[in-house]
Protein backbone atom coordinates (compact mmCIF):
# COMPACT_ATOMS: atom_id res chain seq x y z
CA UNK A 1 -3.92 -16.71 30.63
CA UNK A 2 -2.67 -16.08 33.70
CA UNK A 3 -1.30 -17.44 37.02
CA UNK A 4 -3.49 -20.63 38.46
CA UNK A 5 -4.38 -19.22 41.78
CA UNK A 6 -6.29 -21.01 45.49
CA UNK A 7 -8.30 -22.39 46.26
CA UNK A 8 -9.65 -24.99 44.26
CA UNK A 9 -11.89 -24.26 41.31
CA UNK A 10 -10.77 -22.27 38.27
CA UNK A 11 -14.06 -20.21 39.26
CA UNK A 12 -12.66 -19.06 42.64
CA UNK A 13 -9.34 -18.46 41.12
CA UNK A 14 -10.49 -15.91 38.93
CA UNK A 15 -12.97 -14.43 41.48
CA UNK A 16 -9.73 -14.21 43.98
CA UNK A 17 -7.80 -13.02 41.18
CA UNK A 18 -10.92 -9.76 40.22
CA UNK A 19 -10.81 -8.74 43.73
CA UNK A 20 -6.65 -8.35 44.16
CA UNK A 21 -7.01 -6.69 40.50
CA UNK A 22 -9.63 -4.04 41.65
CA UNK A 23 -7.60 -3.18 45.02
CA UNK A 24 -4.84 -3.22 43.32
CA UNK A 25 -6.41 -0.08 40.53
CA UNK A 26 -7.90 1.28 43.78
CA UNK A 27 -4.65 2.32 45.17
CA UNK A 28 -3.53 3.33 41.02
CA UNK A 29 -6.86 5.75 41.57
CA UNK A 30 -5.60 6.88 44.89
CA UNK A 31 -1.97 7.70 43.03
CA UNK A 32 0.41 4.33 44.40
CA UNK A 33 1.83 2.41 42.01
CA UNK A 34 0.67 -1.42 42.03
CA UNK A 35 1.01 -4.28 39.68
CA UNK A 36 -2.29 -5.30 38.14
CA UNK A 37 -2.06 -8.84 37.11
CA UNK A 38 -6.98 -8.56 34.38
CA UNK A 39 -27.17 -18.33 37.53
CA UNK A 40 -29.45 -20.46 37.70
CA UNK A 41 -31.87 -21.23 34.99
CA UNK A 42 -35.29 -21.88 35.02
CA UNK A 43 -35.75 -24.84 32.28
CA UNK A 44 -37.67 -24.30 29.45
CA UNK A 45 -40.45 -27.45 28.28
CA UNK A 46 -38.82 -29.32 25.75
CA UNK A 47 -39.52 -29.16 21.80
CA UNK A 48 -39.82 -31.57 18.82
CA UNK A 49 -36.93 -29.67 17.12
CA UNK A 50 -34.52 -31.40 16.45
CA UNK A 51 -30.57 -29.37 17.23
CA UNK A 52 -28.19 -29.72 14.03
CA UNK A 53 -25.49 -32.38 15.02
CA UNK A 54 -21.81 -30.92 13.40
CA UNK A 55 -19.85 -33.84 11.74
CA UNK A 56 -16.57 -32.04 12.24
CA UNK A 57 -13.59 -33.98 13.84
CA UNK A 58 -13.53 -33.01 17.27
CA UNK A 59 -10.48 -31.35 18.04
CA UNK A 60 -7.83 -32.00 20.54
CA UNK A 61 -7.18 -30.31 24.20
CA UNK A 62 -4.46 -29.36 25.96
CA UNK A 63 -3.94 -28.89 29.60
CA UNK A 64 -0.79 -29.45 32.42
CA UNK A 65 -0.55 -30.22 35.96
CA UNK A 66 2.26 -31.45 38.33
CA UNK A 67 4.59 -29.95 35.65
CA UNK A 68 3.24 -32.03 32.97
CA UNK A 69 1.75 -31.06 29.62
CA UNK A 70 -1.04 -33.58 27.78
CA UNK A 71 -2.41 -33.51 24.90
CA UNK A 72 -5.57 -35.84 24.52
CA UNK A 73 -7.32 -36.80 21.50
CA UNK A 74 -10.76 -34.73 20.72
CA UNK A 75 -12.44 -37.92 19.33
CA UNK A 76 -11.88 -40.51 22.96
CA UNK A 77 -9.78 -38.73 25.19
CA UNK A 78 -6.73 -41.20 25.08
CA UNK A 79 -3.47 -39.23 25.78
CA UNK A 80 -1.70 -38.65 22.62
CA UNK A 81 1.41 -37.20 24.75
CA UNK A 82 2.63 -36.12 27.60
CA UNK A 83 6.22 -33.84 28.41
CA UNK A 84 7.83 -33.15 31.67
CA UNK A 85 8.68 -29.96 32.86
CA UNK A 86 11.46 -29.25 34.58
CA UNK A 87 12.30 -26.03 36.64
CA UNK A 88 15.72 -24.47 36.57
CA UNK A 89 16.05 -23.58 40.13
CA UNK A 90 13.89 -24.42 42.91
CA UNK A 91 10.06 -22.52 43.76
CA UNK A 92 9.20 -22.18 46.99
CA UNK A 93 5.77 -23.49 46.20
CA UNK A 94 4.26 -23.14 50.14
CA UNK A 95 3.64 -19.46 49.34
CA UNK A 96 2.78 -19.84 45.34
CA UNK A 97 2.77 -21.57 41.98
CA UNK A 98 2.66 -20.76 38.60
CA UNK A 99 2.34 -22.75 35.29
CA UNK A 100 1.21 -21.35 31.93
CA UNK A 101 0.70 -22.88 29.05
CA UNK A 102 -0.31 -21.17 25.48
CA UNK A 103 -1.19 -23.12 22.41
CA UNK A 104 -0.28 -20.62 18.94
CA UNK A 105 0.61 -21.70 15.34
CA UNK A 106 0.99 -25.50 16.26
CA UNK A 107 3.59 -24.70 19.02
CA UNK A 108 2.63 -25.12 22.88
CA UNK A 109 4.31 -23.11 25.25
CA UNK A 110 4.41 -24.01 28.68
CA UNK A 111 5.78 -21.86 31.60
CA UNK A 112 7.24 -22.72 35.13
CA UNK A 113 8.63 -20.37 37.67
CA UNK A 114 11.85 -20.25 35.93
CA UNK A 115 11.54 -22.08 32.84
CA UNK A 116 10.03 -21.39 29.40
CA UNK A 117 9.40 -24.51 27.11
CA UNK A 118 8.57 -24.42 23.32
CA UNK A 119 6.73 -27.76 21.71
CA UNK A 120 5.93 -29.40 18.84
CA UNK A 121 2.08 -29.47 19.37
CA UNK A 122 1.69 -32.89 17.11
CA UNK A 123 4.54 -34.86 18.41
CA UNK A 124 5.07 -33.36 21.97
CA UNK A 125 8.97 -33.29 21.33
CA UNK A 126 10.97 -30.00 22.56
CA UNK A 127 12.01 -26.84 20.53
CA UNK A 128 13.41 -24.68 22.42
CA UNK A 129 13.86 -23.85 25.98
CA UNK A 130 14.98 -21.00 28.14
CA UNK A 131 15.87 -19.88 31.78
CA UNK A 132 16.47 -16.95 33.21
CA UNK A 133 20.18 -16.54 34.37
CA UNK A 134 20.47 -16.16 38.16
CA UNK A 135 22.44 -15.72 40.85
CA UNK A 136 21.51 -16.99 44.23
CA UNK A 137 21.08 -13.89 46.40
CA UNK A 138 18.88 -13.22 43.35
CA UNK A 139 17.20 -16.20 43.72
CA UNK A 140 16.97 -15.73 47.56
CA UNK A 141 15.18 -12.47 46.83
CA UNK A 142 12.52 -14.36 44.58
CA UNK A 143 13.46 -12.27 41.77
CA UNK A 144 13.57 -13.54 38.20
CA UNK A 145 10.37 -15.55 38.77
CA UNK A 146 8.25 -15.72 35.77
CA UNK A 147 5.09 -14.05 36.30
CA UNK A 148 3.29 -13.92 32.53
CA UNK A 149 4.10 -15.13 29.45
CA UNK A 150 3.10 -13.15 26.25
CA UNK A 151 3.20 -14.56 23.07
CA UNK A 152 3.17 -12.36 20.03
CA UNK A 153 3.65 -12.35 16.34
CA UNK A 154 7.50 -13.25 16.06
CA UNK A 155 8.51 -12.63 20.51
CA UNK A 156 7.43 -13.85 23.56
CA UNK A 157 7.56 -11.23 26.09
CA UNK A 158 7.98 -12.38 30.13
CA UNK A 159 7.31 -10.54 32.64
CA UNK A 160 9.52 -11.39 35.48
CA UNK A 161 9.34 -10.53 39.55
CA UNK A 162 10.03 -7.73 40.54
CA UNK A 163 9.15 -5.64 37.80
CA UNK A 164 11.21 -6.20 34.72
CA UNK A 165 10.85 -7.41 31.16
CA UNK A 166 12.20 -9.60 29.01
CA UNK A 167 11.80 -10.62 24.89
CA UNK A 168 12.41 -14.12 23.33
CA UNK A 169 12.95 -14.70 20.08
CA UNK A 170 9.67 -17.44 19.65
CA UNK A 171 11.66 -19.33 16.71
CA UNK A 172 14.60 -20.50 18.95
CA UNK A 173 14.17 -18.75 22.33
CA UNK A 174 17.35 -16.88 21.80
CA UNK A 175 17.24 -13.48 24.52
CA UNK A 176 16.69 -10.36 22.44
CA UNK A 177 16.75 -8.17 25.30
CA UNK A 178 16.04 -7.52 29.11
CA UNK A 179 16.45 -4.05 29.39
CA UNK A 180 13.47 -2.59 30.53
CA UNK A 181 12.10 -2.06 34.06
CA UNK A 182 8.73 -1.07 35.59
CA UNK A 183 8.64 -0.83 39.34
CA UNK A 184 6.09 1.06 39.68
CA UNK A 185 3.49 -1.76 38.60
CA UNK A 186 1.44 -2.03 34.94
CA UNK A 187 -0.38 -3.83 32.78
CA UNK A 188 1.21 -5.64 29.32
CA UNK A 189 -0.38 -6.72 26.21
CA UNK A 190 1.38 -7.45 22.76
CA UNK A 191 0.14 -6.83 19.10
CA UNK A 192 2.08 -6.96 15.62
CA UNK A 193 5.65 -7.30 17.35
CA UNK A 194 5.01 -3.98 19.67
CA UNK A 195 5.08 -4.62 23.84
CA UNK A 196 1.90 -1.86 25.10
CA UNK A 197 2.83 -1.32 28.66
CA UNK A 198 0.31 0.76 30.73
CA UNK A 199 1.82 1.97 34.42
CA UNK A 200 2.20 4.46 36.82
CA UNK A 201 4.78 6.59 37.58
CA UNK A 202 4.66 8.76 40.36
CA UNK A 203 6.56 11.42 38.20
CA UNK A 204 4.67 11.52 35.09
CA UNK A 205 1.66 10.01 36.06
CA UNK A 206 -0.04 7.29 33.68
CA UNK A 207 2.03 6.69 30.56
CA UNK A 208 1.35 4.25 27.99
CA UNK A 209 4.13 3.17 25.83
CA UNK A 210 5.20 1.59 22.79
CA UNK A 211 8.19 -0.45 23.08
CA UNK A 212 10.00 -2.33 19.77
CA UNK A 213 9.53 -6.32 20.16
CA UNK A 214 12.54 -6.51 18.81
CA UNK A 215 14.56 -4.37 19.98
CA UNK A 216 13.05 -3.21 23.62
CA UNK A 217 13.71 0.75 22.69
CA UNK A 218 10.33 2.79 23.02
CA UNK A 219 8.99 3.83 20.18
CA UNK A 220 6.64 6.38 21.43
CA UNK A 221 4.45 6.96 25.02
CA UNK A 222 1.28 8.94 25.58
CA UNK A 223 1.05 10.80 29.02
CA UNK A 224 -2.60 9.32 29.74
CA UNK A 225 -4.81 12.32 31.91
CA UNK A 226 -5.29 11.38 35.43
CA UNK A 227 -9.16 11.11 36.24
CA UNK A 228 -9.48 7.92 37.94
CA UNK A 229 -8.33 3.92 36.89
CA UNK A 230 -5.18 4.64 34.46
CA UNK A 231 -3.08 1.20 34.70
CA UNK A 232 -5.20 -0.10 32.07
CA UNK A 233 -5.08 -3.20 29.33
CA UNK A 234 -4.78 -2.08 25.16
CA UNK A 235 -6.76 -3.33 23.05
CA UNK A 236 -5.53 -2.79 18.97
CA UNK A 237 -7.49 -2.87 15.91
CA UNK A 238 -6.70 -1.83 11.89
CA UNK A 239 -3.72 0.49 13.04
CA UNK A 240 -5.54 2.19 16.27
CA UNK A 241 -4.47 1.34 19.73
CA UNK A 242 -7.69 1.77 22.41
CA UNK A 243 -6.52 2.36 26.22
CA UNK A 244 -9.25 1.71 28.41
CA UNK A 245 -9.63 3.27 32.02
CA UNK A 246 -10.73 7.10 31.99
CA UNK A 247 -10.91 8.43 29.45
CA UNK A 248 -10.80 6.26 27.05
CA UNK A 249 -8.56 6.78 24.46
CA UNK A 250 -7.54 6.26 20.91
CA UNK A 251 -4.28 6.12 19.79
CA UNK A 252 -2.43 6.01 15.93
CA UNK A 253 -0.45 2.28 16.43
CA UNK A 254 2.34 4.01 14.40
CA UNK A 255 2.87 7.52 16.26
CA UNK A 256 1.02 7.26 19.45
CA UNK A 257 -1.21 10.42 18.52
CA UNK A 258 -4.04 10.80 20.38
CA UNK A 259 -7.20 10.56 17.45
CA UNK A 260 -9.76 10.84 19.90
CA UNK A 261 -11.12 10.48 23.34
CA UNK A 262 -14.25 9.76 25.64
CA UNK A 263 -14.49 10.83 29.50
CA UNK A 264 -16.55 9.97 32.09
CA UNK A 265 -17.10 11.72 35.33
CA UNK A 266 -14.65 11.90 37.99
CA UNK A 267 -15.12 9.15 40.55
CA UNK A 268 -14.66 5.28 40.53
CA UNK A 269 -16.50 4.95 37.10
CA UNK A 270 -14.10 3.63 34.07
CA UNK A 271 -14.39 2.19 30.54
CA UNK A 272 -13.39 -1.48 30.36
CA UNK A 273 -12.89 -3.99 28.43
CA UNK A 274 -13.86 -3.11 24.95
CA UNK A 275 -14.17 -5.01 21.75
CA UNK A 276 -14.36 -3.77 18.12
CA UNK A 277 -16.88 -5.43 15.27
CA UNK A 278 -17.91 -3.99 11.91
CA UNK A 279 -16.14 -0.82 12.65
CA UNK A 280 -17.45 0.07 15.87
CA UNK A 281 -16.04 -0.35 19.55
CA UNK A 282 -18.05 -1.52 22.00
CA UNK A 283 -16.97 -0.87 25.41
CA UNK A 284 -18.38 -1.67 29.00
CA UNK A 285 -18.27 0.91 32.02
CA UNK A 286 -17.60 -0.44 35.85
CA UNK A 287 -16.34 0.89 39.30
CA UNK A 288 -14.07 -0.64 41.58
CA UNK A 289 -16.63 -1.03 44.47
CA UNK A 290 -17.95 -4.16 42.50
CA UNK A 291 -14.84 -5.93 43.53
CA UNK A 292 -15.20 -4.66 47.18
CA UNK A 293 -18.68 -4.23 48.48
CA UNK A 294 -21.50 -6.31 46.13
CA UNK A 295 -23.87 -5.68 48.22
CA UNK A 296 -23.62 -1.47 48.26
CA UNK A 297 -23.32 -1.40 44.37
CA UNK A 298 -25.56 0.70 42.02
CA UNK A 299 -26.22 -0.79 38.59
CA UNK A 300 -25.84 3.20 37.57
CA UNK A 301 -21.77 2.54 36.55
CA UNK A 302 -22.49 -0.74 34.54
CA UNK A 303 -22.84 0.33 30.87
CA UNK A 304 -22.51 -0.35 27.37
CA UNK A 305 -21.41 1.97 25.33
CA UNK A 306 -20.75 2.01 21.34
CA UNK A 307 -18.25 4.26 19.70
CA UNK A 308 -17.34 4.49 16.02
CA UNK A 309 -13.90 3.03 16.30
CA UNK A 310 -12.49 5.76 13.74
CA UNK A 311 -14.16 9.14 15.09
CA UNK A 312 -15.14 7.43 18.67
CA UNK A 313 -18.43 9.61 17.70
CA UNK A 314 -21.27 8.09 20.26
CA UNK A 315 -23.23 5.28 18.26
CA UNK A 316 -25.64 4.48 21.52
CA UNK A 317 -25.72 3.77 25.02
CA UNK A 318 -27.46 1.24 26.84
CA UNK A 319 -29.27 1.30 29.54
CA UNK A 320 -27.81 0.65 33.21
CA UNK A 321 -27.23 -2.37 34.53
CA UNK A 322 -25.67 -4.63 31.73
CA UNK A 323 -22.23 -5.51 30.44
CA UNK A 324 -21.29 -7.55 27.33
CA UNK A 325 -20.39 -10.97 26.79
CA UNK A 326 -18.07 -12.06 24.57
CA UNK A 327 -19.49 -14.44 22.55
CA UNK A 328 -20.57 -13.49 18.88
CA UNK A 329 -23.90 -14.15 17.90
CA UNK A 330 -25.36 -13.97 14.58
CA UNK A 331 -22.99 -13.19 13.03
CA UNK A 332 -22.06 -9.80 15.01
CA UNK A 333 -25.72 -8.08 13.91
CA UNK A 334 -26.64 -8.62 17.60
CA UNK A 335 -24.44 -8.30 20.96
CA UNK A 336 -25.19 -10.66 23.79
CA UNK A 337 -25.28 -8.95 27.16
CA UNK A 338 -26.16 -9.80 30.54
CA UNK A 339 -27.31 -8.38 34.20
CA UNK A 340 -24.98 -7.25 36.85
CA UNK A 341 -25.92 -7.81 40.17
CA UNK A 342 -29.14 -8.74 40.08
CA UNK A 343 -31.07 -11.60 42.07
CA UNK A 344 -33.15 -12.54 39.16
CA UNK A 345 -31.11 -12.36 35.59
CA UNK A 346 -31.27 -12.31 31.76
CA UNK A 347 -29.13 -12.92 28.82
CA UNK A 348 -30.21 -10.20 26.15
CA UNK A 349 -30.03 -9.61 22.81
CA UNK A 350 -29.26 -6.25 21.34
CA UNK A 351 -28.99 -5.03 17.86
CA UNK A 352 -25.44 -3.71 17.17
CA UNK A 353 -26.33 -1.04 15.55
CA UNK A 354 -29.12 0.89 17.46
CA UNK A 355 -29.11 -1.04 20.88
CA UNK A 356 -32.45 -1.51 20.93
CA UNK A 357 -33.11 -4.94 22.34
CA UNK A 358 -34.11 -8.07 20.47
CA UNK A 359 -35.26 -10.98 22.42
CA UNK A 360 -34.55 -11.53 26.02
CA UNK A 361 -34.37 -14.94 28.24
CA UNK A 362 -35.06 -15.10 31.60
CA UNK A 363 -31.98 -17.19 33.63
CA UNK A 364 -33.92 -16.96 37.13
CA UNK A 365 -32.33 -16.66 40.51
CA UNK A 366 -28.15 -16.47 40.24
CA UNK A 367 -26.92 -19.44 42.38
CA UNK A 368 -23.14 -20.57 42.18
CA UNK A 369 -20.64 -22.11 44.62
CA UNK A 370 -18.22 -18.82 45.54
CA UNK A 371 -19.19 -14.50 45.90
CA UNK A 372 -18.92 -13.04 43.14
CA UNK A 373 -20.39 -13.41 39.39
CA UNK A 374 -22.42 -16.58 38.72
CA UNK A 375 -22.31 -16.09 34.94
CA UNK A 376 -23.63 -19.20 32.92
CA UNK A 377 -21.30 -20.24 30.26
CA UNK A 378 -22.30 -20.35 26.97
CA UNK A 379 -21.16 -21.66 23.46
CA UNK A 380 -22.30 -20.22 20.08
CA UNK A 381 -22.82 -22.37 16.71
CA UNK A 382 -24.23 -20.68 13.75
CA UNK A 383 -28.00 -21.30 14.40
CA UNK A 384 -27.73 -22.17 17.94
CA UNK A 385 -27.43 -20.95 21.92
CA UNK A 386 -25.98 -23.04 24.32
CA UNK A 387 -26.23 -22.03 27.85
CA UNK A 388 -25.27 -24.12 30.65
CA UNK A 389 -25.49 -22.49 34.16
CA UNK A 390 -24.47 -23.72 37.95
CA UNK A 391 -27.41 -25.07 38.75
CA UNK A 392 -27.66 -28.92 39.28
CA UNK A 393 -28.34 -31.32 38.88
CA UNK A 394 -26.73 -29.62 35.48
CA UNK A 395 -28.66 -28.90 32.03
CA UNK A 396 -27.57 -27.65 29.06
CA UNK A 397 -29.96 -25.42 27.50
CA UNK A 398 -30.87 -24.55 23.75
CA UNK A 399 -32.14 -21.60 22.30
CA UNK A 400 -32.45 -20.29 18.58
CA UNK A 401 -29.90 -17.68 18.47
CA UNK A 402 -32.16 -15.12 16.07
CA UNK A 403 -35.14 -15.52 18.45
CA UNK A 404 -33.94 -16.92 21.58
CA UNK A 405 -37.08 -19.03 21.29
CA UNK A 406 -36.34 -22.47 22.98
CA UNK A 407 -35.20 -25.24 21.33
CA UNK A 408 -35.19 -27.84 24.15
CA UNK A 409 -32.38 -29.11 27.06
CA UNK A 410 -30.11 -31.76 28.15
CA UNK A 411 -29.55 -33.40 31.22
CA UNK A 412 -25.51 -33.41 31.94
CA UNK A 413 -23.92 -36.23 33.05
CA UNK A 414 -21.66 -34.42 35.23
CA UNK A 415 -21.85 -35.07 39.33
CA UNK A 416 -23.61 -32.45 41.12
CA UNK A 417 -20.94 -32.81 43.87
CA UNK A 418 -18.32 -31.06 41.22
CA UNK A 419 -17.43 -27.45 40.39
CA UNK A 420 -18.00 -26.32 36.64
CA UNK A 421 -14.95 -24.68 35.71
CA UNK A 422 -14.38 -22.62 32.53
CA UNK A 423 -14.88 -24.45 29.47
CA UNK A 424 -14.60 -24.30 25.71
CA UNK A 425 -17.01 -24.98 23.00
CA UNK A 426 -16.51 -26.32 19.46
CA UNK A 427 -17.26 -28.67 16.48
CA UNK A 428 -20.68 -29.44 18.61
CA UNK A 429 -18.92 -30.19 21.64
CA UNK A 430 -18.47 -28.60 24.95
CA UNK A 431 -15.06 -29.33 26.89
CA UNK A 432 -15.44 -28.72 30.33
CA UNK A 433 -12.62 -29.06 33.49
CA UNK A 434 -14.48 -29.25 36.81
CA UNK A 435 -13.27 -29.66 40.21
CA UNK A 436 -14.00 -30.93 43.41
CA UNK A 437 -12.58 -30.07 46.89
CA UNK A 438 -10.71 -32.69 49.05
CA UNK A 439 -9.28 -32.86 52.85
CA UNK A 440 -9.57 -29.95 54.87
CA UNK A 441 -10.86 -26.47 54.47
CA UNK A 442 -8.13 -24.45 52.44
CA UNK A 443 -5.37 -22.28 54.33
CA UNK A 444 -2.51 -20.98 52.52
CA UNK A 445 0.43 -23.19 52.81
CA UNK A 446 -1.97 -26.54 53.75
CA UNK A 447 -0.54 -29.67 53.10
CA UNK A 448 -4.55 -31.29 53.60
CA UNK A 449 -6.19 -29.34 51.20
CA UNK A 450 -6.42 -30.48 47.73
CA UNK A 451 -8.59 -30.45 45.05
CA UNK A 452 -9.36 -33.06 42.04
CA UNK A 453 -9.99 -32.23 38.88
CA UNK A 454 -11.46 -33.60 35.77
CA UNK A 455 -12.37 -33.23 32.20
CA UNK A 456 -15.62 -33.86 30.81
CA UNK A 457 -16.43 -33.91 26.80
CA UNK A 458 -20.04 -33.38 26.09
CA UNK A 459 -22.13 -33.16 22.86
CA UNK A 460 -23.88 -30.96 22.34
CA UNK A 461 -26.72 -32.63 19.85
CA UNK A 462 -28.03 -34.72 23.17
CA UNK A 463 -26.02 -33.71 26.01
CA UNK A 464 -24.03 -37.31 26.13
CA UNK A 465 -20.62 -37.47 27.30
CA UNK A 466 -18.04 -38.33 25.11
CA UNK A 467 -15.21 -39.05 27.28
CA UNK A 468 -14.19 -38.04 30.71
CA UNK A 469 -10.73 -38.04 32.08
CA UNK A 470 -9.85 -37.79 36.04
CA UNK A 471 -7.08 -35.46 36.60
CA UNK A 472 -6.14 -37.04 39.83
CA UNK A 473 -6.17 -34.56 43.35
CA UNK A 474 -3.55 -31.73 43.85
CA UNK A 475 -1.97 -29.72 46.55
CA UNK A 476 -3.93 -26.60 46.83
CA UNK A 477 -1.71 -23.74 46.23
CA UNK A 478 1.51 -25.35 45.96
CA UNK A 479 0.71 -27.89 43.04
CA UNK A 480 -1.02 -25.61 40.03
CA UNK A 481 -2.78 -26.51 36.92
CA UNK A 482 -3.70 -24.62 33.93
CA UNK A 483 -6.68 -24.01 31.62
CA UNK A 484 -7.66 -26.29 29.43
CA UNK A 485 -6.88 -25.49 25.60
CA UNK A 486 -7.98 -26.44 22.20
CA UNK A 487 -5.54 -27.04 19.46
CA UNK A 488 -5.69 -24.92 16.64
């Protein structure tokens, strides 16, 4: 999760967020240090089959805005409880905002600018708390702002402005340490109680290392090769630690040795994100001119590729063009992919093991509300394929997830007027927060620009809503709100 960005849709957020993310591995590529931070459907004629309703308890969501965490009930909505954040010292909130909020183990974790907050996730009722110590020309200076909380097996690593890191103990937010600095920009993620930070130093180069949750000491780093994108995420699996960007490499979790390696050629092309299943990685290619000029892009970079995790001998490669979802589908014997940049799209399916493909539906002519990728969102049951896209009035769509033969559609009972943000899928419902924009056009720093959000619960058996809750309207910019979550 990451910091709620403007304007006023989670959708546009994220798009903002993709385009600062690609300049900023642009200059990486160019050797500057910088901080990376990571349709329309045509409608099928309905059938007489009938969709398999789930009798599972829904479950309950989580979400928090004007510094206030709820928790509402999965079955109607009502607000079980709510907590009050306060911050520690004061954000200047006209240039920025930031509130996080994690849900792991039956704990929620909610972060301000300068507080951390650990909760009871059935009762609401605090467990811990922390804030970083500050002085006020350090506070003057903005630094010790949180920028990203990670949460890992037994620490929570923060990532504070400008540049350094910190470790809390996650059973009673006791400081283990706040040693280690990187100013010349990176990327963090967190497995098994070990910090991966990817970054840039004009000295070495790219580096990854290894750093001790527990203690912050490094317990190994691998001088990456310089070809293009280097600041990249990790991604670890059954004791190997994958480092995207190019090449792509694979690492021994314990020693940092390199076990083997895949290179692309020299130019904007990279590997990205990459998942492993049934002991092979699949892993999608890109450029940074996606995030820059649409319009000029070949569908030559975008790629799937599958490796076997152990060797990272080639499996297959796909043809150009696609990119993987991440959505598992029959139970990981097929991947679900989908066009880049196309005017008229598909969602296909292709068999994990060969890549040849498997069914194919046609989504029509992309349409959404900001630049940038008009992905439908979709939810996965066992037999099922749920697909709702942008275009309104909105329908949720069915399709047998073997044959992608259709299985019918649902009108939504959502206002066209309102912006689909991301949503989450489960128990045979989809929760959904959508947004619409208020006041005047946004400007950073407005005080007339706001934007009010709801929550929508939807089953998915007939497409009726459950419950809906209204959010209320919030500052643009300077009054954030997070995801919403699902309880564990």
């Amino acid at each position: 999760m990451k910091k709620e960005d403007p304007p006023a849709s989670q959708s546009k957020a994220s798009l903002a967020r993709l385009w600062y993310i690609g300049a900023a591995l642009l200059i990486v590529s160019l050797g500057i240090g910088g901080w990376k931070v990571a349709s329309q459907i045509t409608q099928p004629a309905p059938t007489e089959e009938k969709v398999a309703v789930s009798h599972e308890i829904p479950k309950d969501t989580y979400i928090a805005s004007k510094d206030i965490v709820y928790k509402f009930s999965g079955r109607d909505g009502s607000v079980l409880w709510t907590f009050a954040l306060k911050q520690a010292y004061k954000p200047d909130r006209i240039i920025g905002s930031y509130l996080q909020l994690a849900v792991v183990n039956d704990v929620v974790y909610a972060a301000l600018e300068y507080r951390i907050y650990a909760l009871n996730a059935n009762t609401g009722k605090e467990i811990w708390q922390y804030s970083p110590k500050l002085t006020a020309a350090k506070q003057a200076q903005g630094h010790g702002r949180i920028a990203e909380m990670i949460v890992d097996k037994n620490f929570m690593y923060l990532q504070l402005v400008p540049g350094n890191m910190a470790a809390l103990d996650l059973h009673d937010g006791s400081l283990k340490w706040s040693n280690l600095s990187f100013p010349n920009g990176g990327s963090f993620s967190a497995s098994d109680d070990t910090l991966y930070v990817s970054e840039f130093s004009r000295a070495t180069g790219p580096l990854l290392h290894a750093i001790d949750g527990k203690t912050g000491k490094e317990r190994w780093h691998f001088t990456r090769q310089f070809i293009s994108i280097s600041t990249s995420t990790t991604f670890v699996s059954n004791g190997i630690v994958y480092s995207s960007g190019n090449p792509l490499y694979a690492l021994d979790a314990r020693t940092g040795k390199q076990l083997w390696e895949q290179r692309l050629p020299a130019g904007p092309m990279y590997f990205d994100t990459l998942q492993i299943r049934n002991g092979v990685a699949y892993v999608n290619t890109s450029e940074l001119a996606d995030f820059v000029a649409r319009q000029t892009v070949s569908l030559d970079p975008y790629r799937i590729f599958a490796f076997d995790a152990q060797t990272g001998k080639i499996q297959w490669e796909s043809k150009p063009g696609y990119q993987l979802r991440d959505e598992v589908i029959d139970g990981g014997k097929n991947l679900l992919v989908e066009d880049v940049l196309q005017e008229d799209a598909h969602l296909q399916a292709l068999d994990a093991m060969t890549g040849t493909q498997r069914w194919q539906l046609a989504l029509g002519t992309l349409s959404c509300d900001t630049s940038g990728s008009c992905s439908p969102q979709i939810g996965v049951s066992e037999n099922h394929l749920y697909v709702l896209a942008r275009k309104r009035p909105y329908t949720l769509q069915i399709f047998d997830v073997q044959t992608g033969r259709s299985l019918g559609q649902h009108s939504i009972a959502i206002a066209a007027k309102e912006v689909l943000d991301l949503s989450l899928w489960s128990n045979g419902v989809l929760y959904t927060r959508s947004s619409l924009h208020e006041g005047d056009p946004y400007s950073s720093g407005s005080s007339t620009s706001f934007t009010h959000y709801f929550i929508h619960t939807i089953r998915l058996a007939d497409g009726v809503t459950s419950w809906s809750h209204d959010l209320g309207s919030l500052l643009d910019v300077q009054v954030p709100i997070t995801k919403l979550l699902m309880g564990s």
